[in-house]
PDB file of N, CA and C in Angstrom:
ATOM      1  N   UNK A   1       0.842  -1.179   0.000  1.00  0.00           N
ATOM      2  CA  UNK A   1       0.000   0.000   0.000  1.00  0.00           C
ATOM      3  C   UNK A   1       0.890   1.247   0.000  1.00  0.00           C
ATOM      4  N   UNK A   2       1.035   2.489  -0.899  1.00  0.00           N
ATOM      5  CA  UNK A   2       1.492   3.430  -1.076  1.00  0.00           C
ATOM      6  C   UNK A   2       1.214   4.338   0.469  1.00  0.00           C
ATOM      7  N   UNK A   3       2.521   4.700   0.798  1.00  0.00           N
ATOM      8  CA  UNK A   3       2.527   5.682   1.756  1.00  0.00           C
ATOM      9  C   UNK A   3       1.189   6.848   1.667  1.00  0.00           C
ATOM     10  N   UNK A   4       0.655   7.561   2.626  1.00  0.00           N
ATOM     11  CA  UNK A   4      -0.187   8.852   2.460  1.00  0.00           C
ATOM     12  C   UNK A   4       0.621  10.163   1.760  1.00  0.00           C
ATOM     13  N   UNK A   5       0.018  10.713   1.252  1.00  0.00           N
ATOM     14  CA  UNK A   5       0.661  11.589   1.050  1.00  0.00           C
ATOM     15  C   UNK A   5       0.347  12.926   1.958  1.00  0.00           C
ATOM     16  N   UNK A   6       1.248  14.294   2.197  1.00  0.00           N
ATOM     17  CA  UNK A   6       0.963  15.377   2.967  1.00  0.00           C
ATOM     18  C   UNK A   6      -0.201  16.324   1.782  1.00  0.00           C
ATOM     19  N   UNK A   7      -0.722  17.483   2.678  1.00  0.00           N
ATOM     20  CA  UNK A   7      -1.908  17.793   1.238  1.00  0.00           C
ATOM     21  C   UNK A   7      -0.524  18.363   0.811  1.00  0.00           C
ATOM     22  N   UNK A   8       0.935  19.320   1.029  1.00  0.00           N
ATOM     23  CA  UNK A   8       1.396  19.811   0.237  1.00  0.00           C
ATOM     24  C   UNK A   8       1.996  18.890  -1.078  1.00  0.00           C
ATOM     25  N   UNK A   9       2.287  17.520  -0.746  1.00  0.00           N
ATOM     26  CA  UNK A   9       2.796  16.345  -1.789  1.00  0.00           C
ATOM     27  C   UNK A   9       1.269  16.114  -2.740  1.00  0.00           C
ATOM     28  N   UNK A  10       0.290  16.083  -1.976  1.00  0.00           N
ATOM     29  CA  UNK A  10      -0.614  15.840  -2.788  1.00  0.00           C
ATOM     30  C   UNK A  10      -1.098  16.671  -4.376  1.00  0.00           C
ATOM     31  N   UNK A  11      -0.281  18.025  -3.650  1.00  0.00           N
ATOM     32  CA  UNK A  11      -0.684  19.415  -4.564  1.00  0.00           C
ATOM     33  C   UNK A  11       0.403  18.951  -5.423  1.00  0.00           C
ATOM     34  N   UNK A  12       1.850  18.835  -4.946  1.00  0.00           N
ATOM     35  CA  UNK A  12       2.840  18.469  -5.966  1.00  0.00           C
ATOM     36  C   UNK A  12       2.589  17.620  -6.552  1.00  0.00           C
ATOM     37  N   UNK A  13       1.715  16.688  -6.873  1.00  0.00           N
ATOM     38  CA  UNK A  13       1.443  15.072  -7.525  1.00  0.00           C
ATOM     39  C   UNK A  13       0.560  15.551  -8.729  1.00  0.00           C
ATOM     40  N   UNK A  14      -0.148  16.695  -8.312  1.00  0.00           N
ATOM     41  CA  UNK A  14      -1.600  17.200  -8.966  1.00  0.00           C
ATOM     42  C   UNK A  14      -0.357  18.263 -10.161  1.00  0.00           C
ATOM     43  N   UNK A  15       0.485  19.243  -9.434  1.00  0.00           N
ATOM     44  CA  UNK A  15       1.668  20.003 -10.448  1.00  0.00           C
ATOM     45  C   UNK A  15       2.561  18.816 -11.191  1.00  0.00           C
ATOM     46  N   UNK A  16       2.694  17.557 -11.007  1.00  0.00           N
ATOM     47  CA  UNK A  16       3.953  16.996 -11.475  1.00  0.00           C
ATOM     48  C   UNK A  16       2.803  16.245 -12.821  1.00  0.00           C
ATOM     49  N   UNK A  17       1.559  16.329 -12.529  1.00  0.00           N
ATOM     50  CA  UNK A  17       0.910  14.963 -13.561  1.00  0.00           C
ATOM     51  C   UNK A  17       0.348  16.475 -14.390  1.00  0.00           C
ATOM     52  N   UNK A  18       0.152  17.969 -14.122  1.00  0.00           N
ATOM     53  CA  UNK A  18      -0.211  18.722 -15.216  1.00  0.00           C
ATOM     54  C   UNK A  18      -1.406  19.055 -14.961  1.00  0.00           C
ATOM     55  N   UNK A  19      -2.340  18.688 -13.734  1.00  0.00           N
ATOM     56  CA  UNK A  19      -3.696  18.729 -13.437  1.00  0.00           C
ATOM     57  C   UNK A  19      -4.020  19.798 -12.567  1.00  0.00           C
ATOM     58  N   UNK A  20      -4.911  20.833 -13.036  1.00  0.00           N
ATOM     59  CA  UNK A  20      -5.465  21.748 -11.984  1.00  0.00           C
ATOM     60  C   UNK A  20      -6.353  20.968 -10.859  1.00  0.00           C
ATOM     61  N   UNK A  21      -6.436  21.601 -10.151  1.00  0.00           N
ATOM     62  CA  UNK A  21      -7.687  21.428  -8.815  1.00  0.00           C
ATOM     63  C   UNK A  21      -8.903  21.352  -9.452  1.00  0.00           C
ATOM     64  N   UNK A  22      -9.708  22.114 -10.295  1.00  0.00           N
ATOM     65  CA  UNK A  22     -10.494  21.935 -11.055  1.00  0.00           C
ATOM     66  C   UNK A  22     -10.889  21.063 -11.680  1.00  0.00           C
ATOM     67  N   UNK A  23      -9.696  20.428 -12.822  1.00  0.00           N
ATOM     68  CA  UNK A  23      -9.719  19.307 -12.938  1.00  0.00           C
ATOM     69  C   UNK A  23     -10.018  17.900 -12.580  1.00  0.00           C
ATOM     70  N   UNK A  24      -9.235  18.168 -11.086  1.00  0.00           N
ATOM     71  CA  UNK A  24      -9.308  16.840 -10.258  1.00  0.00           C
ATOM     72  C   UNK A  24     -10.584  16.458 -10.133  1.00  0.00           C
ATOM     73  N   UNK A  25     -11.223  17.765  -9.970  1.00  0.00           N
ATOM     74  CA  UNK A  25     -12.500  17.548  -9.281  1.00  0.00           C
ATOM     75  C   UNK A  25     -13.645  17.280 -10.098  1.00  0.00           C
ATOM     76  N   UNK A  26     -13.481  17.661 -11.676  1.00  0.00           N
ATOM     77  CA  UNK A  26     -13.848  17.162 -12.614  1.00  0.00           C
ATOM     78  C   UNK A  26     -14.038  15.899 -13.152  1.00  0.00           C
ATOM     79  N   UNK A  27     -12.777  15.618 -12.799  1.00  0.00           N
ATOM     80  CA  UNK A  27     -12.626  14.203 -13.565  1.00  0.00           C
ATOM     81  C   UNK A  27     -12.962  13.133 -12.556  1.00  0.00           C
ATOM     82  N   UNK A  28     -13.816  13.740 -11.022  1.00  0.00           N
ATOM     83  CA  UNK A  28     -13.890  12.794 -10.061  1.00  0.00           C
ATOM     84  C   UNK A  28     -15.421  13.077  -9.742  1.00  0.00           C
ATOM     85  N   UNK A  29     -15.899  13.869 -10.491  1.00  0.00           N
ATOM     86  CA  UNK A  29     -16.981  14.374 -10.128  1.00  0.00           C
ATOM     87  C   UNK A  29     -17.542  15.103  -8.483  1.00  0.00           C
ATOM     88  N   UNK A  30     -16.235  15.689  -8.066  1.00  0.00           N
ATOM     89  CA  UNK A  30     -16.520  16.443  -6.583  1.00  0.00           C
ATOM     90  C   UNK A  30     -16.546  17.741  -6.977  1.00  0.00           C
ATOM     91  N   UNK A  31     -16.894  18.321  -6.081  1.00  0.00           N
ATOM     92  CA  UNK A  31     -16.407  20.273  -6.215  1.00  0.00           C
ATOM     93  C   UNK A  31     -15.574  20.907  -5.704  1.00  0.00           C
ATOM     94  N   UNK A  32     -15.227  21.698  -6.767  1.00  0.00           N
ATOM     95  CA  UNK A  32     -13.751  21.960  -6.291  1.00  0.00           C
ATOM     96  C   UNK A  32     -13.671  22.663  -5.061  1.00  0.00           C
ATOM     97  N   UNK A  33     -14.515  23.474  -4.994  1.00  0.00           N
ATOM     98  CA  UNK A  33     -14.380  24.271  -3.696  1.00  0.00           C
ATOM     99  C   UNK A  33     -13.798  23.287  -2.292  1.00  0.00           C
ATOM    100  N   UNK A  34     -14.565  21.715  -1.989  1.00  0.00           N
ATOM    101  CA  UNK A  34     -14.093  20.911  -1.257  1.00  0.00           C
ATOM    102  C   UNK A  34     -12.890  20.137  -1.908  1.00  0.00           C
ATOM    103  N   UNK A  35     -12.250  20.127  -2.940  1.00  0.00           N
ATOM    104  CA  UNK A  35     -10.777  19.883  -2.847  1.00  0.00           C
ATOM    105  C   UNK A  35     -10.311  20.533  -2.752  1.00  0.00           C
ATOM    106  N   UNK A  36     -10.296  22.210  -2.538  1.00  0.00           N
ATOM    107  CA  UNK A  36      -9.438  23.108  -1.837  1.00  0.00           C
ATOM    108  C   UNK A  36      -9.592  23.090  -1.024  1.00  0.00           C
ATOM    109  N   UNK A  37     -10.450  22.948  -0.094  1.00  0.00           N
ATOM    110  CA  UNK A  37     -11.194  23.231   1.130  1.00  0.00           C
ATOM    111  C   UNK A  37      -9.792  21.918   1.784  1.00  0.00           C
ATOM    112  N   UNK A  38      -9.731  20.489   1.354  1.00  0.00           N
ATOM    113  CA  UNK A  38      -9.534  19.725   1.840  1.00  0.00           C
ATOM    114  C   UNK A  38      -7.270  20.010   1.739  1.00  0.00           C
ATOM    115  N   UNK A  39      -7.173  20.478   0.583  1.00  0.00           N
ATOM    116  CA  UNK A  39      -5.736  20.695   1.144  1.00  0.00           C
ATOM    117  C   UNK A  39      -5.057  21.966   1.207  1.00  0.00           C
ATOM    118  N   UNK A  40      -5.765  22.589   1.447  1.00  0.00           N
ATOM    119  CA  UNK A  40      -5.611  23.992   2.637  1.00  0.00           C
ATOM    120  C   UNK A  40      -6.060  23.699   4.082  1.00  0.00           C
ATOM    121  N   UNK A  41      -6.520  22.581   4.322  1.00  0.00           N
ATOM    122  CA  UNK A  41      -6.661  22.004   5.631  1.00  0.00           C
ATOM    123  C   UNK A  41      -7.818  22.066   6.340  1.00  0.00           C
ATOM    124  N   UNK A  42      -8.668  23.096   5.405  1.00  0.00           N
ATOM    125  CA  UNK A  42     -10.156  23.495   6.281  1.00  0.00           C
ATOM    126  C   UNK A  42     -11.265  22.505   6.437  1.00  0.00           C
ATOM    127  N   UNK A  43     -10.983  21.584   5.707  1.00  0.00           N
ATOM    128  CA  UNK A  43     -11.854  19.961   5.977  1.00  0.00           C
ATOM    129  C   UNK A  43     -10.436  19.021   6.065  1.00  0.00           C
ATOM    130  N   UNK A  44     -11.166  17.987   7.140  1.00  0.00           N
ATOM    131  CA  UNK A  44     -10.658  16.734   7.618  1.00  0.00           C
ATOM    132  C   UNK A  44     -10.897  15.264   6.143  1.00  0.00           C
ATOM    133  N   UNK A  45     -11.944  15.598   5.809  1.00  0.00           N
ATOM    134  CA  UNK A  45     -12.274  14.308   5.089  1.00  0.00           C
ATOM    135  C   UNK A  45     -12.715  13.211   5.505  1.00  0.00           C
ATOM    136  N   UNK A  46     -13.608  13.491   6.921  1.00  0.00           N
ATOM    137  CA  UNK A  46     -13.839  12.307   7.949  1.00  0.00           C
ATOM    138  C   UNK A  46     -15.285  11.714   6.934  1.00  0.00           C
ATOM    139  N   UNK A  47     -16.003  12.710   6.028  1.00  0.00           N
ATOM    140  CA  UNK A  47     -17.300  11.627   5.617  1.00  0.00           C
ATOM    141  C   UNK A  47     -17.904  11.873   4.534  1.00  0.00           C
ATOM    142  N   UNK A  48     -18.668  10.834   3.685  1.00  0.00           N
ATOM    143  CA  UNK A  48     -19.319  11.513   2.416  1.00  0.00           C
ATOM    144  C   UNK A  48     -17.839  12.119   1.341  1.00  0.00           C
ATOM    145  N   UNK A  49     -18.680  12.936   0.652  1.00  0.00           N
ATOM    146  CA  UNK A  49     -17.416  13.098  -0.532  1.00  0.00           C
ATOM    147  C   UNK A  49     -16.419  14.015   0.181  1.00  0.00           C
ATOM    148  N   UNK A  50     -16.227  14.588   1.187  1.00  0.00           N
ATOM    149  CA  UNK A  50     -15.204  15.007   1.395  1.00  0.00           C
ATOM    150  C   UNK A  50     -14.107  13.995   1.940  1.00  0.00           C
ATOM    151  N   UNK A  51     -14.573  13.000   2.547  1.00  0.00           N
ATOM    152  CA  UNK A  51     -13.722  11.262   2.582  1.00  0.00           C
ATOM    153  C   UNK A  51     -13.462  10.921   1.071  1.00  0.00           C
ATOM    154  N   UNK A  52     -14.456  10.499   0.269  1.00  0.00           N
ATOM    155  CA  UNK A  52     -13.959  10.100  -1.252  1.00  0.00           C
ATOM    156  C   UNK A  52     -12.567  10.997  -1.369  1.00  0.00           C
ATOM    157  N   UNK A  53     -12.670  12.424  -1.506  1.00  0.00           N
ATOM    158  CA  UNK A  53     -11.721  13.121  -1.968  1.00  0.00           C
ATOM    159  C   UNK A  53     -10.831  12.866  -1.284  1.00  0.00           C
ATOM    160  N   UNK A  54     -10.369  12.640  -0.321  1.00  0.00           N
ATOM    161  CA  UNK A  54      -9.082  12.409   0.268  1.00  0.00           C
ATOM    162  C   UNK A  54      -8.602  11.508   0.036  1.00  0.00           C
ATOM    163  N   UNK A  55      -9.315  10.459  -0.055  1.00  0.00           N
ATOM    164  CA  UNK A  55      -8.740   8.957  -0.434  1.00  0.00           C
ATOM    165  C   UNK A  55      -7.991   9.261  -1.985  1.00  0.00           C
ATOM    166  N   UNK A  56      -9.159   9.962  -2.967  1.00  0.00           N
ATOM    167  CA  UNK A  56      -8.968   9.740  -4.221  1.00  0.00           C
ATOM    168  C   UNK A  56      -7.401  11.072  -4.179  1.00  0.00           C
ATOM    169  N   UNK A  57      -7.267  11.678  -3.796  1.00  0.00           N
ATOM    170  CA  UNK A  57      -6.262  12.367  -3.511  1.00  0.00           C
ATOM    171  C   UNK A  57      -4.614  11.807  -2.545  1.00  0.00           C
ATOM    172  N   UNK A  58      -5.302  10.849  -1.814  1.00  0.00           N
ATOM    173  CA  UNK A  58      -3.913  10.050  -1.437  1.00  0.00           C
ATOM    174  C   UNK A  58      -3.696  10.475   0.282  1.00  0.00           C
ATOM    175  N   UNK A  59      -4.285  11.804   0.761  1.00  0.00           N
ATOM    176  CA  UNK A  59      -3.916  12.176   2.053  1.00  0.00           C
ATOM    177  C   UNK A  59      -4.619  11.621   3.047  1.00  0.00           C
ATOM    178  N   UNK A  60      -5.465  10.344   2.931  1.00  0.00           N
ATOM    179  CA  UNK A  60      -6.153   9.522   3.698  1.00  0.00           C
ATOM    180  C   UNK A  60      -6.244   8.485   3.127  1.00  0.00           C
ATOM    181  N   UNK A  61      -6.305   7.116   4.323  1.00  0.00           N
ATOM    182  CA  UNK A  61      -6.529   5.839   3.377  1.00  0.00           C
ATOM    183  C   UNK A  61      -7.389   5.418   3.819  1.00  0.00           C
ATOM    184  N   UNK A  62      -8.324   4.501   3.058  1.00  0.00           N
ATOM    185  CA  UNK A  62      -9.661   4.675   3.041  1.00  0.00           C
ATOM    186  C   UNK A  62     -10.184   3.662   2.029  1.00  0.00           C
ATOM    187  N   UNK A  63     -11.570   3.419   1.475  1.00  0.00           N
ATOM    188  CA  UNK A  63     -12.149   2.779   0.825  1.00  0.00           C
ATOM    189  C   UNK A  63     -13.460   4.098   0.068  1.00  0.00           C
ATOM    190  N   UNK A  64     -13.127   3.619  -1.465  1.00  0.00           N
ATOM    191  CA  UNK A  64     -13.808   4.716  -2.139  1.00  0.00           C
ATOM    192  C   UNK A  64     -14.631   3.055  -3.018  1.00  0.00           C
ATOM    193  N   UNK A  65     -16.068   3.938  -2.958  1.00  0.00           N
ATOM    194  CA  UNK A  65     -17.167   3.262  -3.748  1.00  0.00           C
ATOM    195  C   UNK A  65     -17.583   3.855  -5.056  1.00  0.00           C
TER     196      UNK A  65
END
């Protein structure tokens, strides 16, 4: 199982593959506002899609449906 990542590695993963925040959230169907929300630190990601997003982002491990 791949280490977690920090949200700042997470942001670098999102700069190293070419993908805005926007994007992410696009192509995952969340809103972006809660994937910023989530690595600027202002959500935990404890439930619902703000959990999906963390998982699908790497800074929590978890089980995504």
């Amino acid at each position: 199982m791949p280490a977690l990542l920090t949200t700042e590695q997470a942001r670098a993963a999102l700069d190293r593959r070419g993908i805005s925040l926007a994007e992410f959230a696009r192509q995952h169907e969340l809103n972006s506002n809660l994937v910023s929300d989530l690595l600027n630190g202002r959500k935990k990601g404890r439930r619902g899609q703000a959990h999906r997003a963390a998982v699908l982002l790497g800074i929590k491990e978890g089980i995504v449906i």
